[in-house]
C-alpha atoms as a PDB file:
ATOM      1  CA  UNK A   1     -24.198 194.039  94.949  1.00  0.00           C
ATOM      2  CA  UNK A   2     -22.764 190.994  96.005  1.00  0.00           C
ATOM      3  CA  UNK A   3     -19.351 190.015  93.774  1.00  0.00           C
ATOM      4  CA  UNK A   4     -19.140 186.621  92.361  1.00  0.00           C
ATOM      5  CA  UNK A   5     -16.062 185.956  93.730  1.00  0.00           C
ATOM      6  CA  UNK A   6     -13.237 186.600  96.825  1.00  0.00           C
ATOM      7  CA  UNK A   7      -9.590 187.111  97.291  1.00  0.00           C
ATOM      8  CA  UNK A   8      -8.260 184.106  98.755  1.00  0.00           C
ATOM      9  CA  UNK A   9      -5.103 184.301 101.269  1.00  0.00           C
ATOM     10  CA  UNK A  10      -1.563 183.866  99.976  1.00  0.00           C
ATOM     11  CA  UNK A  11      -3.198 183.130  96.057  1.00  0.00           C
ATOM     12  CA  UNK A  12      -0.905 185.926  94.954  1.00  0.00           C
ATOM     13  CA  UNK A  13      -3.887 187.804  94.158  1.00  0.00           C
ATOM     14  CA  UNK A  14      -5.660 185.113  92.837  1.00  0.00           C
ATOM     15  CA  UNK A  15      -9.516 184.942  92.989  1.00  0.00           C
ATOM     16  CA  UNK A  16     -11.770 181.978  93.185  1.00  0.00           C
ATOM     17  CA  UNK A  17     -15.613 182.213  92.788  1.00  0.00           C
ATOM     18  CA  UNK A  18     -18.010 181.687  95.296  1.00  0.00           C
ATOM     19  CA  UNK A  19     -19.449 178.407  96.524  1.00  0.00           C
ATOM     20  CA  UNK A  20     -23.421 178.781  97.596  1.00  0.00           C
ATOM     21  CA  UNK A  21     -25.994 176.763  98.519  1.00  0.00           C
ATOM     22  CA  UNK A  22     -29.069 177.645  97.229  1.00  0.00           C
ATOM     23  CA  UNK A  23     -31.473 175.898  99.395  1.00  0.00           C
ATOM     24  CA  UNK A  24     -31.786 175.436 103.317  1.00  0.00           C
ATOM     25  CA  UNK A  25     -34.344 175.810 106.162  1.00  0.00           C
ATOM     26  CA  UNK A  26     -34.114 177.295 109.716  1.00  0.00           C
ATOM     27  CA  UNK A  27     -36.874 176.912 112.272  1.00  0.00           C
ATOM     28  CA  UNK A  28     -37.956 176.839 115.873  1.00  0.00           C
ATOM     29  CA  UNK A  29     -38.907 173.866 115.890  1.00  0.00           C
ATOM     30  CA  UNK A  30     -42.698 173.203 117.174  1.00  0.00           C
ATOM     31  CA  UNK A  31     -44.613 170.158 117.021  1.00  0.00           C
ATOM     32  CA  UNK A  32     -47.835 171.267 116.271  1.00  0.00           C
ATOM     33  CA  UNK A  33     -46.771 173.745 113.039  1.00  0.00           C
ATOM     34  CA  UNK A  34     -43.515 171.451 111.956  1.00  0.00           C
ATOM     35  CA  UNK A  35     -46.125 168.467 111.905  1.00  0.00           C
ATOM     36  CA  UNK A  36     -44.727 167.212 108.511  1.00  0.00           C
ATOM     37  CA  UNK A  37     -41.364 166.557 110.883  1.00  0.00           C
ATOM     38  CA  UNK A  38     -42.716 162.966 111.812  1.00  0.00           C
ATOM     39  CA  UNK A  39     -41.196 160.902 114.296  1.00  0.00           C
ATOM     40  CA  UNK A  40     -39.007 159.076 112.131  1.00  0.00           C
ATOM     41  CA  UNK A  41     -37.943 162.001 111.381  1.00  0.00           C
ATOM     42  CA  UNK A  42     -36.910 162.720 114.793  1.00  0.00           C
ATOM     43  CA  UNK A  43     -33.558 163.687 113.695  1.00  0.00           C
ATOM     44  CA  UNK A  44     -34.834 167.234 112.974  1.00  0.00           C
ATOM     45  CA  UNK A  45     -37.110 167.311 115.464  1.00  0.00           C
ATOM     46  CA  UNK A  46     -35.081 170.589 117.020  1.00  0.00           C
ATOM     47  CA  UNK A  47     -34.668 174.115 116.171  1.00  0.00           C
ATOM     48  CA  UNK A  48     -32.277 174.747 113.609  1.00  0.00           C
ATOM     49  CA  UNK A  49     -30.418 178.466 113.338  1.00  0.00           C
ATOM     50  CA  UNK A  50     -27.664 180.167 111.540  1.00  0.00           C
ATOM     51  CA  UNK A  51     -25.345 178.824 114.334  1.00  0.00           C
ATOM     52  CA  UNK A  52     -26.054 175.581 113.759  1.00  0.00           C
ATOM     53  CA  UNK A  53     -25.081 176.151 109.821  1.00  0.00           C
ATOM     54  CA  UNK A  54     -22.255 178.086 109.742  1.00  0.00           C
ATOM     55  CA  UNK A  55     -19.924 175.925 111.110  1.00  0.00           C
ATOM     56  CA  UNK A  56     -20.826 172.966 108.696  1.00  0.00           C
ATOM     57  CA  UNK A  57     -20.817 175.644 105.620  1.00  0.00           C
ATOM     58  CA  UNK A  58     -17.174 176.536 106.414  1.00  0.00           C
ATOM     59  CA  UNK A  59     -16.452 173.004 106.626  1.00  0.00           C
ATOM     60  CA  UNK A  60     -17.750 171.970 103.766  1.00  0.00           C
ATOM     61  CA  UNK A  61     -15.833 175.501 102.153  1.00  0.00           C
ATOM     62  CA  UNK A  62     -19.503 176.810 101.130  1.00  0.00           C
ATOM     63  CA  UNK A  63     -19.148 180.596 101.217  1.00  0.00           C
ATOM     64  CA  UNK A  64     -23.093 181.837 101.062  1.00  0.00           C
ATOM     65  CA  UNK A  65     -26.556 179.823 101.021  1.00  0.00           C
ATOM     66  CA  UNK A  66     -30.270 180.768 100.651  1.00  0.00           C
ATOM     67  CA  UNK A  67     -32.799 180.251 103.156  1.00  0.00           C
ATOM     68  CA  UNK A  68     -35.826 179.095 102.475  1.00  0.00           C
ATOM     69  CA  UNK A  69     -39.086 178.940 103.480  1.00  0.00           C
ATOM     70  CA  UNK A  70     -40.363 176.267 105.192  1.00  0.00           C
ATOM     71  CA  UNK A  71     -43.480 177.494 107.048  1.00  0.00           C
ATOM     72  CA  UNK A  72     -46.728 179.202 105.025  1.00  0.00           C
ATOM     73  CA  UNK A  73     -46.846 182.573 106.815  1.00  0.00           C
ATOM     74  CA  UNK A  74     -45.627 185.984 106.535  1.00  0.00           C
ATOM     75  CA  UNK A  75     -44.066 185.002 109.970  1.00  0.00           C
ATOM     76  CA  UNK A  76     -41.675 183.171 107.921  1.00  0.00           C
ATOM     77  CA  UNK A  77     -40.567 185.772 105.745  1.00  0.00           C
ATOM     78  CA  UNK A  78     -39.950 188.080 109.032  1.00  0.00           C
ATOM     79  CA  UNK A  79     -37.887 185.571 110.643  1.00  0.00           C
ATOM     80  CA  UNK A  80     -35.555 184.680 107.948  1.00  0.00           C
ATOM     81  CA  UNK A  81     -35.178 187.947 107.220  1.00  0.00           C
ATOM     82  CA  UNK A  82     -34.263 188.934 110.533  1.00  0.00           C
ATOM     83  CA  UNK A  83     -31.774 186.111 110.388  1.00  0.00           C
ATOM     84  CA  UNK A  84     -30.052 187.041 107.126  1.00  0.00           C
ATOM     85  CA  UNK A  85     -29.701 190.555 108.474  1.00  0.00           C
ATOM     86  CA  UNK A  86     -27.586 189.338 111.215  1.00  0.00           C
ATOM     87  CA  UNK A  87     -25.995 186.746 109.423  1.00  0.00           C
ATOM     88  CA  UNK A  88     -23.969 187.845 106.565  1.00  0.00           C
ATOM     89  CA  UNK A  89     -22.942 184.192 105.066  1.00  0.00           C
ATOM     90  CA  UNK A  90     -27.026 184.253 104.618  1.00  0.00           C
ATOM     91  CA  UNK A  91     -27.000 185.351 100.769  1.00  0.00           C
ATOM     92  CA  UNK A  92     -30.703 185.619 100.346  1.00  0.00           C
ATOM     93  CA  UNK A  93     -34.303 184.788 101.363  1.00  0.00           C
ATOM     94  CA  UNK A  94     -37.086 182.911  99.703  1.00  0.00           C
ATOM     95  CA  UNK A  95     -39.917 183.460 101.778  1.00  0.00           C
ATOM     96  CA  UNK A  96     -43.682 183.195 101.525  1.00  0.00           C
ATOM     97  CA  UNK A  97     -46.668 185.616 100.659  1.00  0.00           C
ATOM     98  CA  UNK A  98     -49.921 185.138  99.861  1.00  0.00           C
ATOM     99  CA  UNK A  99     -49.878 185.021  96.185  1.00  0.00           C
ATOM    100  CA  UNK A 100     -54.075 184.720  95.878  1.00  0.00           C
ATOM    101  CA  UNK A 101     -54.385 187.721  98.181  1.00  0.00           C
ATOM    102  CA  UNK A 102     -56.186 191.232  97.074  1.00  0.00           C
ATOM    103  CA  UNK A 103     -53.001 192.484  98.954  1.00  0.00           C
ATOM    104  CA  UNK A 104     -50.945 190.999  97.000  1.00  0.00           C
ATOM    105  CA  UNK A 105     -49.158 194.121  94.823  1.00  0.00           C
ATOM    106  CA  UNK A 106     -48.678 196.176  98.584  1.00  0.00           C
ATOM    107  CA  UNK A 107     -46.990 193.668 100.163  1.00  0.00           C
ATOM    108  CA  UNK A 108     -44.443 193.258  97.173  1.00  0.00           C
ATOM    109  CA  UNK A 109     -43.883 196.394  97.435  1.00  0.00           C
ATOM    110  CA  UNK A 110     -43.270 196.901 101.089  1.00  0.00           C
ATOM    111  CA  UNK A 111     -40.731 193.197 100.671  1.00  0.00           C
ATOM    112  CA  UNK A 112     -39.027 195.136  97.653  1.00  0.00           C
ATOM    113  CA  UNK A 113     -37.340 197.131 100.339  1.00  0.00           C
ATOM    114  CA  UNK A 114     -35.741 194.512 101.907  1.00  0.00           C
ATOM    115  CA  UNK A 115     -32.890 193.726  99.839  1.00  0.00           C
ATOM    116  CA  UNK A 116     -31.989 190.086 100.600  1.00  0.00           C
ATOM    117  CA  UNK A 117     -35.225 189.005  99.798  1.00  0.00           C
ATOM    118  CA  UNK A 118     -34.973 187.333  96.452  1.00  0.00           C
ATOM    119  CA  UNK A 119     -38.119 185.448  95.898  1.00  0.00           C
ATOM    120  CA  UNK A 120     -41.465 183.511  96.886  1.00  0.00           C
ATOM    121  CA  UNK A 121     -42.490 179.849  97.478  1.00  0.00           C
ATOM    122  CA  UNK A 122     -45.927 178.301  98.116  1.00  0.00           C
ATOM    123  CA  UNK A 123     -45.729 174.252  99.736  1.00  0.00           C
ATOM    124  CA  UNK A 124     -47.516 174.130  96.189  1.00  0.00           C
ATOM    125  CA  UNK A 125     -46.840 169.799  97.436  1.00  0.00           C
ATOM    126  CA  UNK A 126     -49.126 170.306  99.725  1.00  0.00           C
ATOM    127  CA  UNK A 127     -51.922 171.410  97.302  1.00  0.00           C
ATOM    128  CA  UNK A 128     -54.751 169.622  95.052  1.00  0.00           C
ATOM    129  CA  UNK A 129     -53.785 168.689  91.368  1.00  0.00           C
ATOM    130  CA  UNK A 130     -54.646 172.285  89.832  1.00  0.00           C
ATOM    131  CA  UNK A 131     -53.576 174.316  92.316  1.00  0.00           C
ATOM    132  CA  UNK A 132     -51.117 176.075  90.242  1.00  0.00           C
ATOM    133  CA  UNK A 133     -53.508 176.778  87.431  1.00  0.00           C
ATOM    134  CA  UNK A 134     -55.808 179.041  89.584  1.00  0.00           C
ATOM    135  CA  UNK A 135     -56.567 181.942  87.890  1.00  0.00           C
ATOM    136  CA  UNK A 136     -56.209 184.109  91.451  1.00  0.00           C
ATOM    137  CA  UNK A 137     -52.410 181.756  91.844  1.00  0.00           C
ATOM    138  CA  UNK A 138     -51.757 182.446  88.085  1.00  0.00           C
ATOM    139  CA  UNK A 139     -52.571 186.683  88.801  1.00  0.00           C
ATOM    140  CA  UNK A 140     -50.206 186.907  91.944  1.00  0.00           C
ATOM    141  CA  UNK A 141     -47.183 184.937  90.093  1.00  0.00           C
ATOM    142  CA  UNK A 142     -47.716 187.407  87.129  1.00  0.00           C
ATOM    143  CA  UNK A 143     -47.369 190.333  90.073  1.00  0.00           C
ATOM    144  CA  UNK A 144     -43.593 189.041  90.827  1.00  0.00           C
ATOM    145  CA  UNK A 145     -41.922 189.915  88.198  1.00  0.00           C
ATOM    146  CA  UNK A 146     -42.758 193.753  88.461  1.00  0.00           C
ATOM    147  CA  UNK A 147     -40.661 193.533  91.612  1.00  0.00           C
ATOM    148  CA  UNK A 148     -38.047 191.357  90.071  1.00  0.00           C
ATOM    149  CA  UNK A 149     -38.846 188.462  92.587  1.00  0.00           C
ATOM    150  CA  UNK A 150     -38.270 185.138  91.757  1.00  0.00           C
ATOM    151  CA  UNK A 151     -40.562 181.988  91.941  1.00  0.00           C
ATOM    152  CA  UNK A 152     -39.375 178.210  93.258  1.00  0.00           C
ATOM    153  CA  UNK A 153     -41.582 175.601  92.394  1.00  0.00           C
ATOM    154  CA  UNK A 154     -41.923 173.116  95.021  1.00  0.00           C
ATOM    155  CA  UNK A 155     -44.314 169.963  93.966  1.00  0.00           C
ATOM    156  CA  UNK A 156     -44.394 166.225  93.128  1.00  0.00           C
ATOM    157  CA  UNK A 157     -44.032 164.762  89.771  1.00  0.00           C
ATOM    158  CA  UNK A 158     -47.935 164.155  89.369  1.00  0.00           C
ATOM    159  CA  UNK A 159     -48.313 168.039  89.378  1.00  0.00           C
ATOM    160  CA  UNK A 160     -45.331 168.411  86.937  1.00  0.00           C
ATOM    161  CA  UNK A 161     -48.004 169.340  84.201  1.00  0.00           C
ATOM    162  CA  UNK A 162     -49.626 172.228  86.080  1.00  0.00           C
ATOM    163  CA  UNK A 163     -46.331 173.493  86.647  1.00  0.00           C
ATOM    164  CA  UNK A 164     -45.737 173.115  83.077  1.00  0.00           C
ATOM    165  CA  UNK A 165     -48.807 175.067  81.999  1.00  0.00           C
ATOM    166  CA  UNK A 166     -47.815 177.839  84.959  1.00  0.00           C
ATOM    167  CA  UNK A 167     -44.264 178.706  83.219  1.00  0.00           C
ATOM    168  CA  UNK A 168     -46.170 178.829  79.751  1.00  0.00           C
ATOM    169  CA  UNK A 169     -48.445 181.252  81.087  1.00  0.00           C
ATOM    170  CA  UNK A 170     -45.310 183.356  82.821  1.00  0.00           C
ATOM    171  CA  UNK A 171     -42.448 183.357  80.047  1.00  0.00           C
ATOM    172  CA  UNK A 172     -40.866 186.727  81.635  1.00  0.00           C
ATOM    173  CA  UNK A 173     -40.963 185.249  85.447  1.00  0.00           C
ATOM    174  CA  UNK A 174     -37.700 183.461  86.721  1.00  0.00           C
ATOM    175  CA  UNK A 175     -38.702 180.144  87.731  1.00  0.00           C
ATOM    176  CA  UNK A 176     -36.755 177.434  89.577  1.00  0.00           C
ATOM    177  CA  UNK A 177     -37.659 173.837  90.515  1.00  0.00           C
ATOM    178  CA  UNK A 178     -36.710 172.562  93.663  1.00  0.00           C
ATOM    179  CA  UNK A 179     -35.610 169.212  94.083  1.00  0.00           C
ATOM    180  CA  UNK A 180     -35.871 167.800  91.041  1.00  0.00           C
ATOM    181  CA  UNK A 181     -40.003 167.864  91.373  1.00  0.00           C
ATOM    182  CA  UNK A 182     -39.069 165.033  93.954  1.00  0.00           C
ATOM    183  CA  UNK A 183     -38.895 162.061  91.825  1.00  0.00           C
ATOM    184  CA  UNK A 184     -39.370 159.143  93.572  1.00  0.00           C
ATOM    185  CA  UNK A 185     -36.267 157.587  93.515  1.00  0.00           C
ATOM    186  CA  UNK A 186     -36.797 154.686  96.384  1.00  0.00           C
ATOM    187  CA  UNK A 187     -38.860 153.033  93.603  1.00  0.00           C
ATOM    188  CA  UNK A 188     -36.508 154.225  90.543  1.00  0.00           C
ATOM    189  CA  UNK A 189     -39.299 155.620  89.031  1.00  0.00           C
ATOM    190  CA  UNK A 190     -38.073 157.375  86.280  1.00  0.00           C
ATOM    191  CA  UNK A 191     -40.526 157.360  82.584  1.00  0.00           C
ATOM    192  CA  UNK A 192     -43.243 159.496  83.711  1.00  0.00           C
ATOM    193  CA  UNK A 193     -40.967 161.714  85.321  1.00  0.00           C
ATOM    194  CA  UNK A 194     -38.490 162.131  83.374  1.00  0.00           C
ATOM    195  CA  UNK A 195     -41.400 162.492  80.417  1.00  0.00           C
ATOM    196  CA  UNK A 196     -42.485 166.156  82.116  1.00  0.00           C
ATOM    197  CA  UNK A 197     -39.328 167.300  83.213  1.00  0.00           C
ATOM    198  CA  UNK A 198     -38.095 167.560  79.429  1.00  0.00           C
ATOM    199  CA  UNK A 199     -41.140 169.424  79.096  1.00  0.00           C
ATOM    200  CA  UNK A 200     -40.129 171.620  81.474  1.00  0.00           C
ATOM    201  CA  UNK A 201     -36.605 171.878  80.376  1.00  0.00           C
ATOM    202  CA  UNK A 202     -37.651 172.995  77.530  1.00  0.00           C
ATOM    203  CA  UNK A 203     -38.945 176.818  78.470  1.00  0.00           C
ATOM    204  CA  UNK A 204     -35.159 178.880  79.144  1.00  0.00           C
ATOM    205  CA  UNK A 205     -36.938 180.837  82.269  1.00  0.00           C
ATOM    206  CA  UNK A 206     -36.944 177.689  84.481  1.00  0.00           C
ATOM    207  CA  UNK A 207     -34.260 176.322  86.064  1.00  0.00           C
ATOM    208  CA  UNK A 208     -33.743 173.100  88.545  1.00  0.00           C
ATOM    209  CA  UNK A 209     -32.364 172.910  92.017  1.00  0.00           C
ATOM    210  CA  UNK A 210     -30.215 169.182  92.336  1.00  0.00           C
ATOM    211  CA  UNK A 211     -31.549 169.036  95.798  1.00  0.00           C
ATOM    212  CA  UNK A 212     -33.494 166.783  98.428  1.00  0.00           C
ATOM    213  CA  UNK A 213     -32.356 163.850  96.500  1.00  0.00           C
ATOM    214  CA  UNK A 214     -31.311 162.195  99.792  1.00  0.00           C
ATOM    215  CA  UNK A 215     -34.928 162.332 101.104  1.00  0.00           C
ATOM    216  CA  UNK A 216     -36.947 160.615  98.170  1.00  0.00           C
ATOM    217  CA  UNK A 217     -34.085 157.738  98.237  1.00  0.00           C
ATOM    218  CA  UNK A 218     -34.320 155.197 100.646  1.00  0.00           C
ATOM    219  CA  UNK A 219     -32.996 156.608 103.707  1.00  0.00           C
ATOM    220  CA  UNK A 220     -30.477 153.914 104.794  1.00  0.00           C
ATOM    221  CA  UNK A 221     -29.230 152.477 101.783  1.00  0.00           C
ATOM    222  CA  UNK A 222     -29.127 154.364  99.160  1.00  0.00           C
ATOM    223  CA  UNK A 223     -25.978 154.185  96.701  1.00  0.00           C
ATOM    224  CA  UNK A 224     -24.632 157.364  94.696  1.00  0.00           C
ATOM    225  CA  UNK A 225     -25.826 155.205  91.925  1.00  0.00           C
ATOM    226  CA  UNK A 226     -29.361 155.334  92.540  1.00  0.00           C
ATOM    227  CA  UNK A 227     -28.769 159.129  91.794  1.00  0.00           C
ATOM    228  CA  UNK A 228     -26.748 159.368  88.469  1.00  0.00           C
ATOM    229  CA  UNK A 229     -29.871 158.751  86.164  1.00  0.00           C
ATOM    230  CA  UNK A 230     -31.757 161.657  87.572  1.00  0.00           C
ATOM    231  CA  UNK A 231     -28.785 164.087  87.343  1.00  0.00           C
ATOM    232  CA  UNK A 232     -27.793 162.399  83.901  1.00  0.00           C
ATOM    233  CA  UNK A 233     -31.357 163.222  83.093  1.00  0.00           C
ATOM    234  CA  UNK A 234     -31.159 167.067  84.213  1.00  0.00           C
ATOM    235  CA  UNK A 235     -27.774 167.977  82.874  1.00  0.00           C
ATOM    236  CA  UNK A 236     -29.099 166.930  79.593  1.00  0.00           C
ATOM    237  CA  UNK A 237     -31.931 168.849  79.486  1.00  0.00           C
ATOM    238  CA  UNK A 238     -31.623 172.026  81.970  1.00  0.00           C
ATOM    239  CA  UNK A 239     -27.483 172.670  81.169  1.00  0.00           C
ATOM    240  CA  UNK A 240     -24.660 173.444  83.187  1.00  0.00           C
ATOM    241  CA  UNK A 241     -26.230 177.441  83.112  1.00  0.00           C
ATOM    242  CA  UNK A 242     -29.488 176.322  84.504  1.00  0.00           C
ATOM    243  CA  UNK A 243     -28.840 173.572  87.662  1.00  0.00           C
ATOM    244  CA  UNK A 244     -28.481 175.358  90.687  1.00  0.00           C
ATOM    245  CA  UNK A 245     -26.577 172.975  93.690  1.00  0.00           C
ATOM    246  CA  UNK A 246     -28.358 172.747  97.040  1.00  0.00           C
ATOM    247  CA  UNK A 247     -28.361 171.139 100.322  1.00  0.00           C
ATOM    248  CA  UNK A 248     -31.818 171.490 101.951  1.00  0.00           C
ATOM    249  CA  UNK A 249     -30.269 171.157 105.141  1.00  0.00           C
ATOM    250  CA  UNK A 250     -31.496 170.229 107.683  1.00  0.00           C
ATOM    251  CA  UNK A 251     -34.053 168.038 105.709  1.00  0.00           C
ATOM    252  CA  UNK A 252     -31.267 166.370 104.547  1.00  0.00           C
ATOM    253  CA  UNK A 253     -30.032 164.794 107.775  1.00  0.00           C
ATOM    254  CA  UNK A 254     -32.211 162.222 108.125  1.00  0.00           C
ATOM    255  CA  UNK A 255     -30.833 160.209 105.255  1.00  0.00           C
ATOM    256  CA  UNK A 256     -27.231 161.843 105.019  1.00  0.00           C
ATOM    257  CA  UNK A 257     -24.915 164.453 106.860  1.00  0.00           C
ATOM    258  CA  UNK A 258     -24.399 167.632 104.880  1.00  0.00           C
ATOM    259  CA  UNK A 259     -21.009 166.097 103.330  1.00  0.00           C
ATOM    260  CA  UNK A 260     -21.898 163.014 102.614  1.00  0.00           C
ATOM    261  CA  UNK A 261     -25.341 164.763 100.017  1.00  0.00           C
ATOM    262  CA  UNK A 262     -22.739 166.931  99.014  1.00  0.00           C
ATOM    263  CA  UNK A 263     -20.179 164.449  98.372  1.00  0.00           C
ATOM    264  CA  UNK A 264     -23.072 162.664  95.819  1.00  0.00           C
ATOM    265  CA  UNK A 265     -22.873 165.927  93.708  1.00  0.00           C
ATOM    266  CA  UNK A 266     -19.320 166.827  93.552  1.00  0.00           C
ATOM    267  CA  UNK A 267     -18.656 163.305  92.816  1.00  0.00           C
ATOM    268  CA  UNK A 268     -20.884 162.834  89.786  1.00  0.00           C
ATOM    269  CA  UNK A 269     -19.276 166.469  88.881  1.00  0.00           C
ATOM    270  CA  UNK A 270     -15.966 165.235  88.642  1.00  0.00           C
ATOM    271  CA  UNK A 271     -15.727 164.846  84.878  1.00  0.00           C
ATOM    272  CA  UNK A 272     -16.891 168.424  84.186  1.00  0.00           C
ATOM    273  CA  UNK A 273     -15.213 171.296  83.312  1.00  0.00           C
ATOM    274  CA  UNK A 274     -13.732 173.810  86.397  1.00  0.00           C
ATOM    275  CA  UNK A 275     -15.512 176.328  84.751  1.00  0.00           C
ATOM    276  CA  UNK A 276     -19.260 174.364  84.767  1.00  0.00           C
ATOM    277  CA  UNK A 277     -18.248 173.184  88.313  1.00  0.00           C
ATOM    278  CA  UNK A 278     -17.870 176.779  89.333  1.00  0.00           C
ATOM    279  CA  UNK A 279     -21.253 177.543  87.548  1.00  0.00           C
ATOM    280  CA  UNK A 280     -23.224 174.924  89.057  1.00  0.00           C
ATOM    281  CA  UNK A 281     -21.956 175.170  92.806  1.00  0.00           C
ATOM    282  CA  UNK A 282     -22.885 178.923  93.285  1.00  0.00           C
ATOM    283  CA  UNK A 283     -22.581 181.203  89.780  1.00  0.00           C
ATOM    284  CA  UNK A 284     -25.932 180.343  88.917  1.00  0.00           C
ATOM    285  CA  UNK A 285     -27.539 180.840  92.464  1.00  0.00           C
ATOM    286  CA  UNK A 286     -25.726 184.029  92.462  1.00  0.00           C
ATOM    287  CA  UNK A 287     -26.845 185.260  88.793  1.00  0.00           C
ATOM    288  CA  UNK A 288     -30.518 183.201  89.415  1.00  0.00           C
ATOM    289  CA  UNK A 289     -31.172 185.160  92.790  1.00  0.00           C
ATOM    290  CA  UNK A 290     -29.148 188.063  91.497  1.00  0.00           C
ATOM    291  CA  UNK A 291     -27.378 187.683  95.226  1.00  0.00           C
END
């Protein structure tokens, strides 16, 4: 098991915990199954791979991340498995499975030997308003949590209250929220928002990913500013024990660099205590993912 923290050199025996980021993508890129990569997204519009990473991790004095998946196929899971078994600085691996399939309880078990893999994520975004009350969706999440898998919730804020009635149905599954549920910050919408997500704060399994932020901004001009309500918002609800810090590189580079998102989050972290900083910028991913 992974130890939450490392010798450093010359720090007279000294430790200092571990920095992770707890949400990135890699891909090969292709136009036809990356066709949410529009053109002006053209940025990403390439593969992306643990080489490409690494050396922006080590600048940026991130020790571990999570990858992600981006792509709805067992495919997915495969590669980034493959990936994180050559690639030690990858921590762990949310990948995909079909959660409404008969299937369902064999392939957790055959993933359960694979010991990066951490947990599972539907494009639930992608989906109708009451996707994530189906009762065959509702039976497969209920299935994780006999192989201690995790769950991230990836959706927009007009599905917050489906996700709301899926961790009320699940209060023994570990549940995290990417990106904030994607508020739409370009247009500072906040009340309705901000309305569910206290909801959602409320249960103790769920926790939030301060991710993406970059992406529902406007790309070119956003401020740190237009950010400090939403974290505000999340700190005071979710806690410094249940905000997890991530990237989602390489989504991210279309409307900022790796340091520059990064720099909006250690920023706004200033005030806080070393020992919440240390929390939020990799103990919970590590305790969350159990990395």
């Amino acid at each position: 098991m992974l130890v939450a923290s490392r010798q450093l050199p010359n720090a007279g025996g000294k430790e200092s915990p571990l920095r992770i980021d707890s949400h990135q993508h890699f891909w090969k890129f292709n136009p036809i199954r990356d066709s949410w990569i529009t053109d002006d997204m053209r940025v990403i519009q390439r593969d992306f791979l643990p080489n490409d990473l690494a050396p922006v991790l080590e600048k940026n004095k991130m020790d571990g991340c999570v990858a992600v998946q981006a792509d709805q196929s067992e495919n997915e899971t495969e590669f980034l498995l493959e990936l994180a078994s050559t690639h030690d600085f990858i921590k762990g691996v949310v990948g995909w499975v079909d959660l409404r399939s008969t299937q369902l309880n064999q392939r957790l078990r055959y993933y359960s030997d694979f010991k990066k893999l951490k947990g599972f994520r539907h494009i639930a975004q992608g989906e109708p308003s009451g996707f994530l009350r189906g009762e065959e969706f509702s039976k497969g999440i209920r299935a994780l949590k006999n192989f201690n898998f995790t769950y991230d919730i990836l959706i927009y804020p007009h599905q917050l209250h489906d996700a709301i009635w899926l961790v009320k149905q699940h209060p023994d599954q570990k549940f995290v929220v990417d990106h904030l549920a994607k508020p739409v910050i370009r247009e500072k919408e906040f009340i309705s928002w901000s309305a569910s997500m206290k909801a959602l704060a409320s249960f103790d399994h769920v926790s939030c990913k301060i991710s993406g932020m970059v992406t529902e901004a406007v790309w070119d001009r956003w401020t740190n500013d237009d950010f400090k309500p939403y974290l505000d918002f999340i700190f005071q609800h979710f806690g410094t024990a249940r905000v997890l810090y991530g990237s989602d590189w390489p989504v991210c580079l279309v409307a900022a660099s790796y340091q520059k998102q990064l720099t909006i989050v250690e920023e706004y972290l200033l005030p806080f205590s070393t020992f919440e900083k240390h929390k939020i910028m990799g103990e919970n991913a590590i305790r969350f993912y159990n990395l």
